[in-house]
C-alpha atoms as a PDB file:
ATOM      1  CA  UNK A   1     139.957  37.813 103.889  1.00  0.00           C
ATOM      2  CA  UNK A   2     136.547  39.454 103.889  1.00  0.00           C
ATOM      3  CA  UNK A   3     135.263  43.171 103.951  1.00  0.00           C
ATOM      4  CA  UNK A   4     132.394  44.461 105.429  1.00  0.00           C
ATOM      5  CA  UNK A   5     130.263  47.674 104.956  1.00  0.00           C
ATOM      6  CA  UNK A   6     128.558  47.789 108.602  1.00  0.00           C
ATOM      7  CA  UNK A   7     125.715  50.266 109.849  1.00  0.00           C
ATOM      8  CA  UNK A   8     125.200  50.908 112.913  1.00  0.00           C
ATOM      9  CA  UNK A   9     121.725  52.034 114.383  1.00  0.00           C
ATOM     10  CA  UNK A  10     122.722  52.584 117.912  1.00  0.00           C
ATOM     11  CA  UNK A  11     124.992  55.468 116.377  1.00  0.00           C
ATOM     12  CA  UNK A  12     122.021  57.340 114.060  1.00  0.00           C
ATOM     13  CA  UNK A  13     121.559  59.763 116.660  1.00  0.00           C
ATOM     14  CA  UNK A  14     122.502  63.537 117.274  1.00  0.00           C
ATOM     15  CA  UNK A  15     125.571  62.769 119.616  1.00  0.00           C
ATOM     16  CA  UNK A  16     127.817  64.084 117.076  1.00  0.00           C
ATOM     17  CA  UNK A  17     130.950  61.864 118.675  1.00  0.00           C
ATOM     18  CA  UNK A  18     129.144  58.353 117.956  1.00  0.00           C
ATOM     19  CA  UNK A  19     127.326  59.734 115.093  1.00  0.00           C
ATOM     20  CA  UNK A  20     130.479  59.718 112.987  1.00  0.00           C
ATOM     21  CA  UNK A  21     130.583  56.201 113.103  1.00  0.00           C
ATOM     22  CA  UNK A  22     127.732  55.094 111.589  1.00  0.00           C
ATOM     23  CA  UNK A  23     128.407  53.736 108.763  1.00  0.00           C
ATOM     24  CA  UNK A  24     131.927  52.013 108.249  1.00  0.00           C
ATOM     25  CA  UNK A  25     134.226  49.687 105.924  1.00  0.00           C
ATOM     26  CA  UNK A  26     136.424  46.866 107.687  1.00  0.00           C
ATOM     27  CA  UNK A  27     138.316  44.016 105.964  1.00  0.00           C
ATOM     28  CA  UNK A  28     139.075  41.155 108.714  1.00  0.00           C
ATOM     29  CA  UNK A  29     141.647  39.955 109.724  1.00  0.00           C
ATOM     30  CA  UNK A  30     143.668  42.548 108.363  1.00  0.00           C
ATOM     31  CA  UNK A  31     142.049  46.039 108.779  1.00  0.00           C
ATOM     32  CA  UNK A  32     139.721  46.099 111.494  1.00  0.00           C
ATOM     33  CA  UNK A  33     137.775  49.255 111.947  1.00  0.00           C
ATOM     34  CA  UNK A  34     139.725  50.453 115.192  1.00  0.00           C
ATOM     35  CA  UNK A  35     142.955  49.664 113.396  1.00  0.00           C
ATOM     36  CA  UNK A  36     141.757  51.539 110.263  1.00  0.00           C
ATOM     37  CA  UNK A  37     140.252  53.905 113.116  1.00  0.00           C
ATOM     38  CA  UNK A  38     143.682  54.490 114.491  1.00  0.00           C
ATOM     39  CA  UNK A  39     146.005  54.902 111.217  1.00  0.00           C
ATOM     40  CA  UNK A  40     143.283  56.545 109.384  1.00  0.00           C
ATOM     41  CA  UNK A  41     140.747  58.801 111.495  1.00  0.00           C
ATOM     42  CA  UNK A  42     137.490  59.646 110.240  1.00  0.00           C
ATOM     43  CA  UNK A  43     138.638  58.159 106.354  1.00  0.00           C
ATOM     44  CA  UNK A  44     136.835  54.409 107.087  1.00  0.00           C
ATOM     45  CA  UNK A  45     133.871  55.439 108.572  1.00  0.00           C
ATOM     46  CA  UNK A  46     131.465  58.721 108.505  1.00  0.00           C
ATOM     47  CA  UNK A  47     128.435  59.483 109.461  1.00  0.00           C
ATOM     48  CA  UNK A  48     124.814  58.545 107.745  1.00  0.00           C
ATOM     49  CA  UNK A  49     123.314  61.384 105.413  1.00  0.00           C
ATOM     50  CA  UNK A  50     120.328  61.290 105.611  1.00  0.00           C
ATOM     51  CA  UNK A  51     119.441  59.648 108.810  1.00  0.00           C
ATOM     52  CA  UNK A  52     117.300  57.402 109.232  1.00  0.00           C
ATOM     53  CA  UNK A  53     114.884  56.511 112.223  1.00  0.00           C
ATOM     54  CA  UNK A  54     116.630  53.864 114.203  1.00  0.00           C
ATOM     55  CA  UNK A  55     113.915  52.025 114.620  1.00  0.00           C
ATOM     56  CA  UNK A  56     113.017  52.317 110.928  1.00  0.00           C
ATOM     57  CA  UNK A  57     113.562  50.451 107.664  1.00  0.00           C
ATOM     58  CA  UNK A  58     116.409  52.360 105.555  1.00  0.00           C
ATOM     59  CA  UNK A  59     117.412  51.575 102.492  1.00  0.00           C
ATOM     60  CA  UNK A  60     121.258  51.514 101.594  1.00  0.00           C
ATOM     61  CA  UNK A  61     122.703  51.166  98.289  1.00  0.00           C
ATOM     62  CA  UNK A  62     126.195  49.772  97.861  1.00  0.00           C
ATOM     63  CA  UNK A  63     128.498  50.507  94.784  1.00  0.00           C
ATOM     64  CA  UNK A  64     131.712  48.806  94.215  1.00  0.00           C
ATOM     65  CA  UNK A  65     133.719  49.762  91.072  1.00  0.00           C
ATOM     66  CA  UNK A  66     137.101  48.995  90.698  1.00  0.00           C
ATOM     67  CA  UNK A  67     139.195  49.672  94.484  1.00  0.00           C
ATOM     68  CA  UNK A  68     136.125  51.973  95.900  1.00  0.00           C
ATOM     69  CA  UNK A  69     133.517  51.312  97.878  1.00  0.00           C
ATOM     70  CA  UNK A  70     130.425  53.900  98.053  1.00  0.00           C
ATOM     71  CA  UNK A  71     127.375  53.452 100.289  1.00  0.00           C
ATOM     72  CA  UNK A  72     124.102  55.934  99.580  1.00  0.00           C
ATOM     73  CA  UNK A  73     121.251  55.667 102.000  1.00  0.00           C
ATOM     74  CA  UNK A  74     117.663  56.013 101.083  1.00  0.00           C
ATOM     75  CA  UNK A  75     118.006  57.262  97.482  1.00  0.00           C
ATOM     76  CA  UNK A  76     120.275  60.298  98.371  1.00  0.00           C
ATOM     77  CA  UNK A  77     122.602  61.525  95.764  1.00  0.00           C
ATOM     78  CA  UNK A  78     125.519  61.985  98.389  1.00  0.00           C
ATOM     79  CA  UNK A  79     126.972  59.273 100.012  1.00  0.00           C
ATOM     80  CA  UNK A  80     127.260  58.387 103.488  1.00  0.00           C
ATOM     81  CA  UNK A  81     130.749  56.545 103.068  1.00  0.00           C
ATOM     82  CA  UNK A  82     133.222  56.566  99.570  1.00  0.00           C
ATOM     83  CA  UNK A  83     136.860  54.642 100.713  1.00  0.00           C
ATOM     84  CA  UNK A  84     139.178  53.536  98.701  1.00  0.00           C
ATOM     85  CA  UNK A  85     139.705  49.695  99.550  1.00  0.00           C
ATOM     86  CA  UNK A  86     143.251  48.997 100.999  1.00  0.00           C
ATOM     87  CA  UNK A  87     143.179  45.693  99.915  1.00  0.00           C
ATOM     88  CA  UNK A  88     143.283  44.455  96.174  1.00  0.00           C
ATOM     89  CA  UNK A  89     140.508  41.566  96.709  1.00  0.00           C
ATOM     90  CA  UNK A  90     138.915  40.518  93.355  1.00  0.00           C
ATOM     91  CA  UNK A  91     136.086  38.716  94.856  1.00  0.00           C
ATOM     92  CA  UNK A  92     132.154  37.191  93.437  1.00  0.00           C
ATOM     93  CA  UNK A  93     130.461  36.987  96.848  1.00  0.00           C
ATOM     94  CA  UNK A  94     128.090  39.056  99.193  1.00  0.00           C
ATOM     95  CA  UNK A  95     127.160  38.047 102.689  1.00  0.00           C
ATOM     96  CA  UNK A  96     124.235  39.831 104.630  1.00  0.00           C
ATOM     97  CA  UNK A  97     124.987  40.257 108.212  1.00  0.00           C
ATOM     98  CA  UNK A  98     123.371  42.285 110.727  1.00  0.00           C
ATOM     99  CA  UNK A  99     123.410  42.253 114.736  1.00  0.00           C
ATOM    100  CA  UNK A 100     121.892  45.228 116.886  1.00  0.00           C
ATOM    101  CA  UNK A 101     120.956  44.356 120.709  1.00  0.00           C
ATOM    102  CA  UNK A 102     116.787  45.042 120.837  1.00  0.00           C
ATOM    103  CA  UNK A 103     116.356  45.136 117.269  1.00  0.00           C
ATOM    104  CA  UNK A 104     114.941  43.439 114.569  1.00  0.00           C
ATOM    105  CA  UNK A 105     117.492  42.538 111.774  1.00  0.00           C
ATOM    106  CA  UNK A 106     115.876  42.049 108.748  1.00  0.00           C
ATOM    107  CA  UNK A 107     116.990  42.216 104.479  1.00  0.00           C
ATOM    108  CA  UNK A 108     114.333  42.817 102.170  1.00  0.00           C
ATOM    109  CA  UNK A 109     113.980  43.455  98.751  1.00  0.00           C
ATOM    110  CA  UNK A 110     117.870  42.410  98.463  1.00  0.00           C
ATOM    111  CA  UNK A 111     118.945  42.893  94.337  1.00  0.00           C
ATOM    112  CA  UNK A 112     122.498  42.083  93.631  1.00  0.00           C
ATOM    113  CA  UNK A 113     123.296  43.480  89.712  1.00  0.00           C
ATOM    114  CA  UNK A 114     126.661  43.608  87.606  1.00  0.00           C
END
């Protein structure tokens, strides 16, 4: 099993409908985001705060402690996304991943701390 924290740039816009799904959490197989989507609306995902240019470097910081996840984006003091995990995965690795049609996809400046 594997969870992901996934951003979406094509959905940093004003379109308030699309918007909401910026930023989301999904742990395949089990809990895809349109499952979690569909049993849990608007809990999984939310909208970016603040957001950035989509064509634009952002920075995102992700804290896990204990069963929640919470993603802040460029320094803000409010998060974009807090969810309680629905799985109980006690886990050591991060993977990177990132895939947007017409965009670069680059990491920098990547620190992992415990």
């Amino acid at each position: 099993m594997m969870w992901y924290i996934f951003a979406r740039s094509d959905s940093i816009d004003t379109d308030a409908v699309t918007r909401k799904y910026s930023v989301k959490y999904m742990s395949l197989p089990e809990y895809s985001y349109l499952q979690l989507r569909k049993a849990y609306p608007g809990v999984y995902e939310n909208s970016v705060t603040p957001v950035p240019e989509a064509d634009e470097w952002f920075h995102a910081t992700i804290v896990i402690k204990d069963d929640w996840v919470t993603v802040y984006v460029n320094h803000s003091a409010t998060a974009s996304l807090k969810v309680k995990r629905p799985d109980s995965l006690n886990f050591r690795k991060i993977g990177l991943w990132s895939w947007d049609q017409g965009l670069s996809n680059d990491f920098a400046n990547v620190t992992i701390t415990e």
